[in-house]
N, C-alpha and C. Protein backbone atom coordinates (compact mmCIF):
# COMPACT_ATOMS: atom_id res chain seq x y z
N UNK A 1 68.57 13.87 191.26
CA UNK A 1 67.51 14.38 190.40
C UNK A 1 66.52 15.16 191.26
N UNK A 2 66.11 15.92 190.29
CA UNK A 2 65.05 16.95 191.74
C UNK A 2 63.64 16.20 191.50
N UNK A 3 63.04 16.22 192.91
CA UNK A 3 61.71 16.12 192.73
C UNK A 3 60.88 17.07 192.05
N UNK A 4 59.92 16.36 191.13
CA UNK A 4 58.86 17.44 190.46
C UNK A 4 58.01 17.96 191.88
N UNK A 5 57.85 19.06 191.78
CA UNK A 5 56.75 19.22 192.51
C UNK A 5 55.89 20.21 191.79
N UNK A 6 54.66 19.54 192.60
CA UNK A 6 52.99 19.77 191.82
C UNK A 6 52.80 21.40 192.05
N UNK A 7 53.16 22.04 192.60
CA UNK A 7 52.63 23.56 193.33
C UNK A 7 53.59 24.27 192.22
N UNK A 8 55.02 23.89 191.66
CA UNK A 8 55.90 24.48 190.95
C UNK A 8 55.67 24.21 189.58
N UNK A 9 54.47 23.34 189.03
CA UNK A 9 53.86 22.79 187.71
C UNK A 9 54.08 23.81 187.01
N UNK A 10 53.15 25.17 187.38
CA UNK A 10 52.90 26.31 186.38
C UNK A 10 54.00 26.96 185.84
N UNK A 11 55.24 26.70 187.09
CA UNK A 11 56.26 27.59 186.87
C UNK A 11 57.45 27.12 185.90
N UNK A 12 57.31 26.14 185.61
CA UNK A 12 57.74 24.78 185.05
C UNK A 12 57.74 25.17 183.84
N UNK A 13 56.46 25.25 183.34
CA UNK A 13 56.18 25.22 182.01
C UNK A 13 56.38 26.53 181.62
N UNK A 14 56.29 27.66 182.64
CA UNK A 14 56.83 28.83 182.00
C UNK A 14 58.49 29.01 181.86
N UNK A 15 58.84 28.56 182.92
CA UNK A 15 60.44 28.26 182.70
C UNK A 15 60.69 27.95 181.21
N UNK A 16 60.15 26.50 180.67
CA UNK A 16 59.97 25.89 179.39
C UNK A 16 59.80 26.40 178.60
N UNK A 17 59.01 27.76 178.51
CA UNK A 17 58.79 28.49 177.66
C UNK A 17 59.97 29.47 177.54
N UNK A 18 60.34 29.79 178.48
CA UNK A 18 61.34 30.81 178.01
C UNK A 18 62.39 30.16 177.59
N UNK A 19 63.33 28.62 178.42
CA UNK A 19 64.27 28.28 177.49
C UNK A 19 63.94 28.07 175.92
N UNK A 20 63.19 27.79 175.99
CA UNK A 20 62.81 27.56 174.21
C UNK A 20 62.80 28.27 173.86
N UNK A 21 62.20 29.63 173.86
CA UNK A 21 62.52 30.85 173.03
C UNK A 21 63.65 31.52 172.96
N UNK A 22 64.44 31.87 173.99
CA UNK A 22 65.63 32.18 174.27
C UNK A 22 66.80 31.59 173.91
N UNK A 23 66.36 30.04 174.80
CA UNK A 23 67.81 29.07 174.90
C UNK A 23 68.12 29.45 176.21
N UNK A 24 68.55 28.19 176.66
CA UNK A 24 68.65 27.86 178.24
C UNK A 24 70.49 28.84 178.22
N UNK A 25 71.17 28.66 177.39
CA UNK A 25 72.22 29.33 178.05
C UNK A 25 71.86 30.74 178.00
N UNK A 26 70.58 31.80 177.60
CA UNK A 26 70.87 32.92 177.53
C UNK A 26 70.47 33.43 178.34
N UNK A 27 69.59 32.48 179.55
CA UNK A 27 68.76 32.75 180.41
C UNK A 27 69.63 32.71 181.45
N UNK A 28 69.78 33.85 182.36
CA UNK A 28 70.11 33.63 183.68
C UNK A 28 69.08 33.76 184.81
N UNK A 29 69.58 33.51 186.13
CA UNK A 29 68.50 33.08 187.70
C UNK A 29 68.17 34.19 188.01
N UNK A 30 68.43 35.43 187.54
CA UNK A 30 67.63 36.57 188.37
C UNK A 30 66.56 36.71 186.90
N UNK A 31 66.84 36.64 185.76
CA UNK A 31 65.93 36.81 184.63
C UNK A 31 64.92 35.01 184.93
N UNK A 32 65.32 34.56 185.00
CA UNK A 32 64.64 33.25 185.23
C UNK A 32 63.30 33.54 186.58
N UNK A 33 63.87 33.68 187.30
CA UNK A 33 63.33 34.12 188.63
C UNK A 33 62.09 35.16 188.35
N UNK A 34 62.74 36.57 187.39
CA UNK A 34 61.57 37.24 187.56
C UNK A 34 60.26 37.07 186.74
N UNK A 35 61.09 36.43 185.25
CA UNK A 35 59.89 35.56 184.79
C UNK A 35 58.96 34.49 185.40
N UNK A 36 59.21 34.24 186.23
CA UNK A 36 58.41 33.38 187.27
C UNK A 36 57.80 34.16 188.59
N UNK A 37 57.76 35.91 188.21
CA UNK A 37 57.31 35.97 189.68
C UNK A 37 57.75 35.61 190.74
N UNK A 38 59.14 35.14 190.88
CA UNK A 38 59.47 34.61 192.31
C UNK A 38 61.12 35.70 192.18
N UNK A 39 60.80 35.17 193.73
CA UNK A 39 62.66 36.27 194.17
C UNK A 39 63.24 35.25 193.69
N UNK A 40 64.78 35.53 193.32
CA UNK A 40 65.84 35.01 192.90
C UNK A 40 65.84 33.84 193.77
N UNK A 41 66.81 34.27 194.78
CA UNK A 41 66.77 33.33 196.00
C UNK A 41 65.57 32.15 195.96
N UNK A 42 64.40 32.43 196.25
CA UNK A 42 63.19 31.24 195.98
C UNK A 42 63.28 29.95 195.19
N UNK A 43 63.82 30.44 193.85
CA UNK A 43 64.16 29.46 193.20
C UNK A 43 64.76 27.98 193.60
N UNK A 44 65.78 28.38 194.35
CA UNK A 44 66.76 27.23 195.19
C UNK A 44 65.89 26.35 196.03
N UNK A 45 64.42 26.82 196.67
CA UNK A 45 64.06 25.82 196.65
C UNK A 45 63.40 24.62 196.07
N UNK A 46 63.10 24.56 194.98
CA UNK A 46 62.45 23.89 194.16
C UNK A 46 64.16 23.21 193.42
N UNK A 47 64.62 24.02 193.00
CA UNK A 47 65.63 23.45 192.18
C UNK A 47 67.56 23.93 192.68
N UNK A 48 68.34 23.08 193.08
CA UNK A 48 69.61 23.51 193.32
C UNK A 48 70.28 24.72 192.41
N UNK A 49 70.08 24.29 191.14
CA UNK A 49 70.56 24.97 190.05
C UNK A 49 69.74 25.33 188.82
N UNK A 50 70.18 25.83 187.84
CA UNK A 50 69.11 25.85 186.49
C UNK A 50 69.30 24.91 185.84
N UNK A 51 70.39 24.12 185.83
CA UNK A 51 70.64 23.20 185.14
C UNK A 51 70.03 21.51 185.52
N UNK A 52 69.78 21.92 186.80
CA UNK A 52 68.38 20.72 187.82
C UNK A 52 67.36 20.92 187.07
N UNK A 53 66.63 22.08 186.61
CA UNK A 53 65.62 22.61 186.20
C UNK A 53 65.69 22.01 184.55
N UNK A 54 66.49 22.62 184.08
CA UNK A 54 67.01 21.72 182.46
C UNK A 54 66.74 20.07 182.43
N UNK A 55 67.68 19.54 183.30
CA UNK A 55 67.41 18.09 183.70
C UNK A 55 66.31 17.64 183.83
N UNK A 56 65.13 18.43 184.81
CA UNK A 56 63.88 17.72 184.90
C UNK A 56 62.94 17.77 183.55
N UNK A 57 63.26 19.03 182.87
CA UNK A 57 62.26 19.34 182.05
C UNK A 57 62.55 18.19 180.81
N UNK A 58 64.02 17.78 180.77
CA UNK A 58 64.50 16.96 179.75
C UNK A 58 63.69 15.16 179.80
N UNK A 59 64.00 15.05 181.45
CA UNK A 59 63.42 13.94 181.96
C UNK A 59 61.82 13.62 182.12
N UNK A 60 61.20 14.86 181.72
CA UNK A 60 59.80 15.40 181.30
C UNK A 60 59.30 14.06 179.90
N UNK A 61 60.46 14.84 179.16
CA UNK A 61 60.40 14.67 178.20
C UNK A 61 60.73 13.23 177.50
N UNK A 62 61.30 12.89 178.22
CA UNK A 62 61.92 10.98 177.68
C UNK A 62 60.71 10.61 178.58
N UNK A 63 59.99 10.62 179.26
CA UNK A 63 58.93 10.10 179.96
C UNK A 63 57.88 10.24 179.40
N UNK A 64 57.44 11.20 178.58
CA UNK A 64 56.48 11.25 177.74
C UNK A 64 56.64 10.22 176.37
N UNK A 65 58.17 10.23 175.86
CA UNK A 65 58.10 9.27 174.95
C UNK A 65 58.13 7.53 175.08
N UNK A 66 58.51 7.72 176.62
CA UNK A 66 58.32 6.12 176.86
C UNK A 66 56.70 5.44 176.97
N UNK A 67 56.30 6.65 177.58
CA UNK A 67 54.73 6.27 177.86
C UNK A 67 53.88 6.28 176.46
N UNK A 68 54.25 6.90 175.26
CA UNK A 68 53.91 6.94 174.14
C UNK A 68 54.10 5.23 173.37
N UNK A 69 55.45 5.11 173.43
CA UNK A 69 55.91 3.56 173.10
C UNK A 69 54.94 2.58 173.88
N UNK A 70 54.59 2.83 175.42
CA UNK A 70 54.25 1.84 175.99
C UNK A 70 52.50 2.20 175.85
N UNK A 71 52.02 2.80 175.29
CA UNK A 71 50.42 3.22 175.29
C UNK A 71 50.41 2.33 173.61
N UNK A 72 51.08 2.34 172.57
CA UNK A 72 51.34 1.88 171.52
C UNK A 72 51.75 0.37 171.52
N UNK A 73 52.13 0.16 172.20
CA UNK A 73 52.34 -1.50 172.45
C UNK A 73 50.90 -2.04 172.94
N UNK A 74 50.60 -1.55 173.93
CA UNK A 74 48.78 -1.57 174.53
C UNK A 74 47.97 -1.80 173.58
N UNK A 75 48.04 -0.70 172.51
CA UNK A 75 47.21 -1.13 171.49
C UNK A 75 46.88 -2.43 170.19
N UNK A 76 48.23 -2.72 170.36
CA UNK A 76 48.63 -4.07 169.77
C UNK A 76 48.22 -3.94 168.28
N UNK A 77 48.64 -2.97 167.16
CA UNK A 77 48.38 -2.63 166.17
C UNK A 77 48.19 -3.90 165.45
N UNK A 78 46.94 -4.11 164.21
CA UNK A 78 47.57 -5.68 164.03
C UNK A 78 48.60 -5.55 162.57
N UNK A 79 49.50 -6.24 162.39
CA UNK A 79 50.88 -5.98 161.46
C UNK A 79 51.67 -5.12 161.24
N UNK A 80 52.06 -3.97 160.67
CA UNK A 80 52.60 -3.22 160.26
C UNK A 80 52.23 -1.88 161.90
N UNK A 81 53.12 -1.76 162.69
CA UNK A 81 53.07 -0.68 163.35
C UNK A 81 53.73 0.46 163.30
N UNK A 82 54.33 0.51 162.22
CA UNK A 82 55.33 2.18 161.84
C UNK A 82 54.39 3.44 161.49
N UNK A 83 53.27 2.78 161.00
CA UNK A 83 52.26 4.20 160.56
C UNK A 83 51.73 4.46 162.37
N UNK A 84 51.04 4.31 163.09
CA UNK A 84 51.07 4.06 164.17
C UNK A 84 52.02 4.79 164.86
N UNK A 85 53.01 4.54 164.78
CA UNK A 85 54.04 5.11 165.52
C UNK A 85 54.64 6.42 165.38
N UNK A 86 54.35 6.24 163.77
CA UNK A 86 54.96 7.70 163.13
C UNK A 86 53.89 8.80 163.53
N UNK A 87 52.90 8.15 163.46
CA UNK A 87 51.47 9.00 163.92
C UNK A 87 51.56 9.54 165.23
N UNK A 88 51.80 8.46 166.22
CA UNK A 88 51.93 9.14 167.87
C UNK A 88 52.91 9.80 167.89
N UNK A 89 54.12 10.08 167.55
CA UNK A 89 55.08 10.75 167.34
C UNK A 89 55.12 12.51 167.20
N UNK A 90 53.96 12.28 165.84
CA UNK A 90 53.90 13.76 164.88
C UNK A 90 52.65 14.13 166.16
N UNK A 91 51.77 13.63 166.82
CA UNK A 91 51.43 13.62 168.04
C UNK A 91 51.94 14.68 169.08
N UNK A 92 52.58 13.91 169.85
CA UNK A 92 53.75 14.04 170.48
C UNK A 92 54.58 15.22 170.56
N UNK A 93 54.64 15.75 169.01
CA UNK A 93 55.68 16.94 168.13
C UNK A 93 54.86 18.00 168.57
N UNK A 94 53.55 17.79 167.96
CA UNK A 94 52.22 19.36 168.39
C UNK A 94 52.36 19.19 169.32
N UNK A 95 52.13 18.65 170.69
CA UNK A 95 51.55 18.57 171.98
C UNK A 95 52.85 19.41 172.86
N UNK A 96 54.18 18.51 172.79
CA UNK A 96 55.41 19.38 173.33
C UNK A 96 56.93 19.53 172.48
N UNK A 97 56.14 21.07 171.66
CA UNK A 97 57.34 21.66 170.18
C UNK A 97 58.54 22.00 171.19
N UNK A 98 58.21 22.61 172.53
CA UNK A 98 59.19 23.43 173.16
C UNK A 98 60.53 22.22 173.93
N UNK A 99 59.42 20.84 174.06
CA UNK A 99 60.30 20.01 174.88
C UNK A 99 61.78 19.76 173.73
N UNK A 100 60.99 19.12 172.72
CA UNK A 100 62.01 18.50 171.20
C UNK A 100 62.84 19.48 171.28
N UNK A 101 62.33 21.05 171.07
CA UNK A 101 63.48 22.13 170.99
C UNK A 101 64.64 21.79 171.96
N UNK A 102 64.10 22.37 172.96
CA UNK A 102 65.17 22.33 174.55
C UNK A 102 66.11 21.01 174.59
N UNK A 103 65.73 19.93 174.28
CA UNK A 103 66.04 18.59 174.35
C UNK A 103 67.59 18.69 173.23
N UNK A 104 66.82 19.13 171.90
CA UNK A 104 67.82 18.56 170.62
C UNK A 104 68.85 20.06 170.92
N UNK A 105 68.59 21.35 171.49
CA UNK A 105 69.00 22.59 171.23
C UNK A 105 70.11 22.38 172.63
N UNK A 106 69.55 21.91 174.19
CA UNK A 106 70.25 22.53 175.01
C UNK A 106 70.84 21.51 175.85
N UNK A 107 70.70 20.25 175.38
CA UNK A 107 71.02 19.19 176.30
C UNK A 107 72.85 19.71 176.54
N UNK A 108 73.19 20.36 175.95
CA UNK A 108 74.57 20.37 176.22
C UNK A 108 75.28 21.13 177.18
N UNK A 109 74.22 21.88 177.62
CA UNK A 109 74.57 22.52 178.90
C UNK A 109 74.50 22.49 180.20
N UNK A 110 73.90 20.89 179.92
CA UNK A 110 73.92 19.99 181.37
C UNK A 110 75.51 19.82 181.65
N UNK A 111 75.73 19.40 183.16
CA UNK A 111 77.07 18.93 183.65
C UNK A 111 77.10 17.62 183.31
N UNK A 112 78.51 17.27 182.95
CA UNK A 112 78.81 15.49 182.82
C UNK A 112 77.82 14.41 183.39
N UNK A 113 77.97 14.98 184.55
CA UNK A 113 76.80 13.46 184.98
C UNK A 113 75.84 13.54 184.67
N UNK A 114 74.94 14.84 184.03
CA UNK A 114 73.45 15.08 184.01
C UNK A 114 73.01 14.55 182.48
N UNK A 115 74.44 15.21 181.71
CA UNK A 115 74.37 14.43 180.07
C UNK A 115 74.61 12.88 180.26
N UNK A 116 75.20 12.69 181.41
CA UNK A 116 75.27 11.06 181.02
C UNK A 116 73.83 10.35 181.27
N UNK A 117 72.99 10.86 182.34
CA UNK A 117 71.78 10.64 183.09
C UNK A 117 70.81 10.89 181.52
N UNK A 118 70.86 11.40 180.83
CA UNK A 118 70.14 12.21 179.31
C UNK A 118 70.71 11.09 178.46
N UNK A 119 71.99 10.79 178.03
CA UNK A 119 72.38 9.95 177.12
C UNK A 119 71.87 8.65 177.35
N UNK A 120 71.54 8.20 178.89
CA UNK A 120 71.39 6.75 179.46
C UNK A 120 69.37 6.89 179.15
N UNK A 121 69.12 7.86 179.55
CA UNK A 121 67.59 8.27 178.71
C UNK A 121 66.86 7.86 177.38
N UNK A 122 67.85 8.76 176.70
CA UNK A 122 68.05 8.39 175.05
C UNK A 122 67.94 7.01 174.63
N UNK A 123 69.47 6.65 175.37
CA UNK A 123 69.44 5.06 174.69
C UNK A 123 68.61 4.18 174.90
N UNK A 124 67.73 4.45 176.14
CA UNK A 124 66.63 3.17 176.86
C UNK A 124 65.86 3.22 175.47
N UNK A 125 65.14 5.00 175.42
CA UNK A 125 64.06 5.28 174.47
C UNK A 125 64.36 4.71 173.22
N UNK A 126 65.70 5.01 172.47
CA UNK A 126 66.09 4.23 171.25
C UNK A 126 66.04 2.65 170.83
N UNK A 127 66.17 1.94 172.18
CA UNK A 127 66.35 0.43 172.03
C UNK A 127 64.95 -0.04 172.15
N UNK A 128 64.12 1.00 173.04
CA UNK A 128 62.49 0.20 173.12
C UNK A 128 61.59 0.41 171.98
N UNK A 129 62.27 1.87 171.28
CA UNK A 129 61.82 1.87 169.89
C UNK A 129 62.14 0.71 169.05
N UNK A 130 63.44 0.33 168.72
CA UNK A 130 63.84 -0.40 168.55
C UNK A 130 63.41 -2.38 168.32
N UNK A 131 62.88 -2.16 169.57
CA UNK A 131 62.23 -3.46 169.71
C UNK A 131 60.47 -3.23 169.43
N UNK A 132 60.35 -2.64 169.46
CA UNK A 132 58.87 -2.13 168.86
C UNK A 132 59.18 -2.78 167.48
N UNK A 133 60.09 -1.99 166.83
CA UNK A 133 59.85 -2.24 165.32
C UNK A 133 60.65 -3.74 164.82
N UNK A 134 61.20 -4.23 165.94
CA UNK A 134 61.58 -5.71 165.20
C UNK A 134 62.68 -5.41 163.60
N UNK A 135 63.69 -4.75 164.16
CA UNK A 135 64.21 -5.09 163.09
C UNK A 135 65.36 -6.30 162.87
N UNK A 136 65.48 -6.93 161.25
CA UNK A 136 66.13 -7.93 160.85
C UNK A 136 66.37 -8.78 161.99
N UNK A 137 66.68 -9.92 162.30
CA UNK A 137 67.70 -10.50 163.34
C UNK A 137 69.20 -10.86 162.36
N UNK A 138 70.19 -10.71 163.56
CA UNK A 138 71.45 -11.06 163.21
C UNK A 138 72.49 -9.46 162.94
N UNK A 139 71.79 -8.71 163.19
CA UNK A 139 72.24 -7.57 163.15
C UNK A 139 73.39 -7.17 164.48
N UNK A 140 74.44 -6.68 164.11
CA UNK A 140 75.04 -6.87 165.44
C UNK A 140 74.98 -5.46 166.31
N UNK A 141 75.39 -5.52 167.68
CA UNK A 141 75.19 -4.58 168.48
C UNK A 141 75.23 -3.16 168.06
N UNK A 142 76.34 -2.93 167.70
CA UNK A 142 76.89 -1.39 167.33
C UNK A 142 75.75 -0.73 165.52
N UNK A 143 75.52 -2.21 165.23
CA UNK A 143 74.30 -1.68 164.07
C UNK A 143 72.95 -1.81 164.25
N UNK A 144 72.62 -2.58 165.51
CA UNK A 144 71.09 -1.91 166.02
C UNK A 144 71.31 -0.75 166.91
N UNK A 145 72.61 -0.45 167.48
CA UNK A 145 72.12 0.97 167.94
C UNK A 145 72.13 2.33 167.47
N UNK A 146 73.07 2.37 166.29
CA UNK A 146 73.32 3.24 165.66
C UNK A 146 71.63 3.11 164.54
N UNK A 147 70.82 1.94 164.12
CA UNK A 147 70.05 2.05 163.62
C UNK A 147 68.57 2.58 164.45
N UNK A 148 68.95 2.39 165.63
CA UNK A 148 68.06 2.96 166.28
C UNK A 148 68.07 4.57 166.94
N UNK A 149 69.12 4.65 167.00
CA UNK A 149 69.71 6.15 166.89
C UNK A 149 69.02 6.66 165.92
N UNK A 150 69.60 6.16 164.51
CA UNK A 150 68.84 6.92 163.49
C UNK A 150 67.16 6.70 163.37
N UNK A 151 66.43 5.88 163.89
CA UNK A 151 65.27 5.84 163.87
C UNK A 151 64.69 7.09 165.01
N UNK A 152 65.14 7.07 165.74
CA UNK A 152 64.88 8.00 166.95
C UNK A 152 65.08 9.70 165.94
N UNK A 153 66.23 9.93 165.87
CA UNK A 153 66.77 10.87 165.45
C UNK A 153 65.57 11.42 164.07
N UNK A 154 65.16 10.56 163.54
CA UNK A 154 64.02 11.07 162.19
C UNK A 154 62.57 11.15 162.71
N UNK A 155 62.09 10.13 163.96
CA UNK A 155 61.02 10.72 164.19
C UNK A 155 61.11 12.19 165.13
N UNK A 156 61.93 12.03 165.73
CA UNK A 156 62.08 13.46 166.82
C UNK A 156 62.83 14.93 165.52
N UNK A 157 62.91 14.59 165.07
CA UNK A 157 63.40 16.28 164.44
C UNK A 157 62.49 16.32 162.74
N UNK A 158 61.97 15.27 161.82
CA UNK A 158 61.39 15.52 160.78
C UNK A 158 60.25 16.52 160.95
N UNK A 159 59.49 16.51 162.17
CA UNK A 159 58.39 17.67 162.07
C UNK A 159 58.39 19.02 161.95
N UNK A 160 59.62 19.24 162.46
CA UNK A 160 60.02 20.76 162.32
C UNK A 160 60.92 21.11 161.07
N UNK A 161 60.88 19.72 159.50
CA UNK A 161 61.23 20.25 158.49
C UNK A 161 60.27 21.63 157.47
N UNK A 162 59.27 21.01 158.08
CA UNK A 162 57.78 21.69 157.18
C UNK A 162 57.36 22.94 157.77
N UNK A 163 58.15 23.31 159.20
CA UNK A 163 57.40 23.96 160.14
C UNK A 163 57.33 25.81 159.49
N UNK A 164 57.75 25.98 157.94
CA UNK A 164 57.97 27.46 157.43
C UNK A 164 57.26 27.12 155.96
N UNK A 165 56.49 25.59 156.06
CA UNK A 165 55.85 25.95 154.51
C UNK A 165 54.10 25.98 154.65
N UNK A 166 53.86 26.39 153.50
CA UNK A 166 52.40 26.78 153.65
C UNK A 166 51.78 25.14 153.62
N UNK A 167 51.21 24.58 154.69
CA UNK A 167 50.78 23.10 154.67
C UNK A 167 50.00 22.73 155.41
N UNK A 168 48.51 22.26 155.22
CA UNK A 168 47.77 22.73 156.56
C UNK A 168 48.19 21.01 157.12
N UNK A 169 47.96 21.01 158.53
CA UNK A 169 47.94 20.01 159.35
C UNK A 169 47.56 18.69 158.34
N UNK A 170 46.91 18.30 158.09
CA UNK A 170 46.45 17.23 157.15
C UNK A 170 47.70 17.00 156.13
N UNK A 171 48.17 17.60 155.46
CA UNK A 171 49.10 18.09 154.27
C UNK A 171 50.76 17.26 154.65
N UNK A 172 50.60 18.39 155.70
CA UNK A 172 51.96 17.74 156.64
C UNK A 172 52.05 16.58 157.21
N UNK A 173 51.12 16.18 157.66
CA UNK A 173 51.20 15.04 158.59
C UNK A 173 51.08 13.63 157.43
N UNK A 174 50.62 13.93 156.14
CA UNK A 174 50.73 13.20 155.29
C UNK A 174 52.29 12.85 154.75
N UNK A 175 52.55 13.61 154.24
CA UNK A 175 54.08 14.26 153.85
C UNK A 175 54.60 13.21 154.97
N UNK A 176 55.00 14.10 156.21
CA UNK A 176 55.90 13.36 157.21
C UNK A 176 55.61 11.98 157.39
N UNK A 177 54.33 11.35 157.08
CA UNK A 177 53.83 9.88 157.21
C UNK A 177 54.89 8.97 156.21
N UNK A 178 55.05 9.83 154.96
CA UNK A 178 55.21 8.93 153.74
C UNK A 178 56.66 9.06 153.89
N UNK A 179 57.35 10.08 153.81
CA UNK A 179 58.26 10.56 154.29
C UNK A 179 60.04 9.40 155.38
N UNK A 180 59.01 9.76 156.27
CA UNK A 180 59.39 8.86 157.63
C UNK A 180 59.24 7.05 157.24
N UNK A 181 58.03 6.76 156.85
CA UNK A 181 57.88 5.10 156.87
C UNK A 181 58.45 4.77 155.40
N UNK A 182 58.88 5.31 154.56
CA UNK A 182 59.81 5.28 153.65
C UNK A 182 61.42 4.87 153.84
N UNK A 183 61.77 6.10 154.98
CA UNK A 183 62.95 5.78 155.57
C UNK A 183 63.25 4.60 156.35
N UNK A 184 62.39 4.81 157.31
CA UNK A 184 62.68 4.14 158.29
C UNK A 184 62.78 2.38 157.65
N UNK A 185 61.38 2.67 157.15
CA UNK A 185 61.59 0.91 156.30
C UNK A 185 63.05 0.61 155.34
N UNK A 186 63.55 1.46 155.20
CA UNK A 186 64.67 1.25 154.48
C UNK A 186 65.93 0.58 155.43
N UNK A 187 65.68 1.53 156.33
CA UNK A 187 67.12 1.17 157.56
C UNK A 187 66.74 0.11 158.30
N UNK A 188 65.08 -0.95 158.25
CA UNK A 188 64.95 -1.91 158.63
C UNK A 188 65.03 -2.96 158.22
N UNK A 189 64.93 -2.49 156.54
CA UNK A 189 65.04 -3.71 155.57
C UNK A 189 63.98 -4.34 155.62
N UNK A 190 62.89 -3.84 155.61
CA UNK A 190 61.26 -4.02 155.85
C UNK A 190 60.05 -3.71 156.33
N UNK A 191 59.35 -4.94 156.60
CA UNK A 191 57.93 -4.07 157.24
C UNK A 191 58.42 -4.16 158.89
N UNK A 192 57.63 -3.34 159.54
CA UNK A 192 58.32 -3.30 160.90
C UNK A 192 56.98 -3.88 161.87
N UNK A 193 56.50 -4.91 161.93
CA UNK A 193 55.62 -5.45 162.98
C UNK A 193 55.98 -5.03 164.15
N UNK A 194 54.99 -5.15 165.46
CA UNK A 194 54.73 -4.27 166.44
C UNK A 194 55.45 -5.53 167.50
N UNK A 195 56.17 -5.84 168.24
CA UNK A 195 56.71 -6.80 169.10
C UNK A 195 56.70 -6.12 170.74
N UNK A 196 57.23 -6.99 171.72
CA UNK A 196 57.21 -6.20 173.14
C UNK A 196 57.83 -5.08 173.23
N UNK A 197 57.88 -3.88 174.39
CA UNK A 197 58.22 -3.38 174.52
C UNK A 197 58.75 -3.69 176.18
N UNK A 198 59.63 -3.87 176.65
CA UNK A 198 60.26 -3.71 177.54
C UNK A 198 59.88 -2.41 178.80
């Protein structure tokens, strides 16, 4: 995994910007490069490949949602923590639109080991969600993960259903509130109290 480094921050996020608009496969290292102001060559030091660069920005990104889960456990909501959650989430969505993009759009153009390093990501984030929301006991393996899959999967992509209708911030974030804790309570088979997070 590459080290972040602090001096390459700015360049980072412009990188970020262009896969997201573009898409990481349309971007190549001399177009990459000059969008960054740097020679081609330069690049290599900060990152082996573009796809190092993909990786970190991805690993950006599951780090922001763990620290979200674990700032939300801190708070110790009292009963019902899905509004809460759905809230830091739609959060989360404004703060980094470009990460969710890159993440749900380009993870596939990582190499084998880098998607497995991303999939092993995923699943931590899915199961600590997971245990956040306490669902049923007696549920067996392959149906809390696939239920947490799908819990993951509706808070990370529902925000960008609304993202072409006329709805001001308030509007939407209502919508997606009722929306989301509708669902989600469904695939839990209840209210979802706030438990450890791992």
């Amino acid at each position: 995994m590459a080290e972040r480094c602090s001096n390459f921050a700015e360049s980072r996020d412009k990188a970020l910007e262009l896969f997201a608009s573009k898409g990481f496969g349309q971007v190549g290292m001399r177009e990459l490069a000059s969008h960054l102001g740097l020679a081609p060559g330069s690049l290599y030091h900060h990152y082996p490949s573009k796809q190092h660069l993909l990786l970190d920005l991805i690993e950006e990104f599951y780090d922001e949602l763990h620290c979200t889960l674990q700032r939300l456990q801190k708070r110790k909501p009292q009963g019902d923590c899905l509004p809460a959650l759905i809230r830091a989430h739609l959060k989360l969505h404004r703060e980094l639109p470009r990460h969710f993009r890159l993440v749900e759009r380009d993870s596939g153009c990582l190499s084998p080991d880098q998607q497995a390093r991303v999939r092993h990501l995923r699943e931590r984030y899915e199961l600590q969600l997971l245990q956040l929301l306490a669902p049923p006991p007696g549920l067996g393996e392959a149906t809390r993960r696939a239920t947490a899959h799908a819990v993951a999967s509706l808070l990370n992509s529902a925000p960008s259903w609304f993202n072409e209708q006329s709805l001001s911030e308030r509007e939407r974030g209502v919508l997606l509130e009722n929306l989301l804790s509708g669902a989600i309570e469904r695939l839990l088979g209840g209210a979802a109290p706030c438990n450890a997070v791992a």
